[in-house]
Protein backbone atom coordinates (compact mmCIF):
# COMPACT_ATOMS: atom_id res chain seq x y z
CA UNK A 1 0.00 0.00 0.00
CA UNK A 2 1.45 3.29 -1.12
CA UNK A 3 1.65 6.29 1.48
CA UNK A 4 -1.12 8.21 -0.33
CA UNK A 5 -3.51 5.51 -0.22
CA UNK A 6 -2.63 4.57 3.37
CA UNK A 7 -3.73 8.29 4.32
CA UNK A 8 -6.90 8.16 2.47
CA UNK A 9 -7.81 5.12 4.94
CA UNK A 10 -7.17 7.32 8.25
CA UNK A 11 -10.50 7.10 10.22
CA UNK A 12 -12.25 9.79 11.98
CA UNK A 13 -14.44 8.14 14.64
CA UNK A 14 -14.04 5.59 17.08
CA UNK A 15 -12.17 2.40 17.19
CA UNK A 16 -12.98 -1.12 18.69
CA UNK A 17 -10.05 -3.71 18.76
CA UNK A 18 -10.24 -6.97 19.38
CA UNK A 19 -7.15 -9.02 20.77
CA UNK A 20 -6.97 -12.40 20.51
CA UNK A 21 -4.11 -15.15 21.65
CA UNK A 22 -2.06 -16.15 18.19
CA UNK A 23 -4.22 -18.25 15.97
CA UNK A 24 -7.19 -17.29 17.61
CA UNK A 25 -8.94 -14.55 15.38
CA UNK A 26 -12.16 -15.73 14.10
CA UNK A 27 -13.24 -13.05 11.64
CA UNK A 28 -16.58 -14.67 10.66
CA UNK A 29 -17.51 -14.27 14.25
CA UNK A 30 -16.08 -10.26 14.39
CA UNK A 31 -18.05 -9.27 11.07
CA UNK A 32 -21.23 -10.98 12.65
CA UNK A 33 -21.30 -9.32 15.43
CA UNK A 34 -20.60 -5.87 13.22
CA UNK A 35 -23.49 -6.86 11.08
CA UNK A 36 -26.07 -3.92 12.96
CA UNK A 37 -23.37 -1.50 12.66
CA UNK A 38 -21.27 -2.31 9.25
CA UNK A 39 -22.36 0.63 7.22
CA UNK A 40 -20.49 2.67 9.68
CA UNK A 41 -17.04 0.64 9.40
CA UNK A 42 -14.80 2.76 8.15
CA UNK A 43 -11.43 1.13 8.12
CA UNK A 44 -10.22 -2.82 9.49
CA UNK A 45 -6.75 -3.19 10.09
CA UNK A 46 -5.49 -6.77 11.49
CA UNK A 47 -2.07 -6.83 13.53
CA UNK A 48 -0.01 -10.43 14.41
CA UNK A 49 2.45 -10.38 16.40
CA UNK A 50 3.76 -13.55 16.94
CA UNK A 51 6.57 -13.35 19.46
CA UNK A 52 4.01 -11.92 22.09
CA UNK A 53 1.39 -14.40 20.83
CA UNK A 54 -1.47 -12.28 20.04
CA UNK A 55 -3.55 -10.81 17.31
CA UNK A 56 -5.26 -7.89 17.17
CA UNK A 57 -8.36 -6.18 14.82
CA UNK A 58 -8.67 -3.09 15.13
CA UNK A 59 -12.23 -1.92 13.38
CA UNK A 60 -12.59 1.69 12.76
CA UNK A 61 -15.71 3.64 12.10
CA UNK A 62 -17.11 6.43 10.70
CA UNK A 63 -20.06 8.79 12.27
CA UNK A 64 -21.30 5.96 14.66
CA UNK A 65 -23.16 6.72 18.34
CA UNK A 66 -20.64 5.49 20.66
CA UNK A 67 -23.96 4.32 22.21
CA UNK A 68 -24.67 1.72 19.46
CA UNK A 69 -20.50 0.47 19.89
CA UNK A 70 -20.97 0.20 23.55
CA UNK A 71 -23.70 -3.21 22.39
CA UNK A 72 -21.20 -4.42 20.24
CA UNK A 73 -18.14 -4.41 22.79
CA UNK A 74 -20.36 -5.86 25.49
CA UNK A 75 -20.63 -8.86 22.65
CA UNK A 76 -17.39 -9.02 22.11
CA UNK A 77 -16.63 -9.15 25.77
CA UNK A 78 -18.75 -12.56 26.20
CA UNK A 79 -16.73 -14.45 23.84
CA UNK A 80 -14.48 -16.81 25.48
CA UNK A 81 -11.81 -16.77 22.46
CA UNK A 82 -11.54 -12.79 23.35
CA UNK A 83 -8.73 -11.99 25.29
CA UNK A 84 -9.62 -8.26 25.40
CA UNK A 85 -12.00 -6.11 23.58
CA UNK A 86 -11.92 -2.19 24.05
CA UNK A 87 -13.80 1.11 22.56
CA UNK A 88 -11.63 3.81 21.67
């Protein structure tokens, strides 16, 4: 991805990121959960890091109640393969 495309991805509401342990990312189950809210997502960005064993997704949206988010995290929370879910 080229610099100027990379900028034109920059979001401009809030974030929610999902960490999982290493191997444990179950995307089906993340854009399921989105499902109420996905005309807001903005941007997804997916992080491994291996030597520290985890994996993070980090989805970004646009104009969204924090309100609305604050269901979503609370789902995310409940999942057992979720190490930690937070609203930025």
């Amino acid at each position: 991805m080229t610099p100027e495309i990379a900028g034109l991805l920059t979001a401009t509401g809030h974030q929610i990121t999902v960490r999982t342990r290493s191997g444990g990312m179950r995307v089906a189950a993340v854009w399921q959960v989105l499902m109420p809210v996905a005309c807001d997502v903005e941007r997804v960005r997916i992080v491994t890091n291996s030597e520290r064993g985890f994996e993070d997704m980090t989805i970004s949206f646009a104009e969204t109640f924090s309100g609305s988010l604050n269901t979503v995290l609370r789902q995310f929370e409940k999942m057992t393969w979720v190490t930690t879910a937070e609203l930025c």
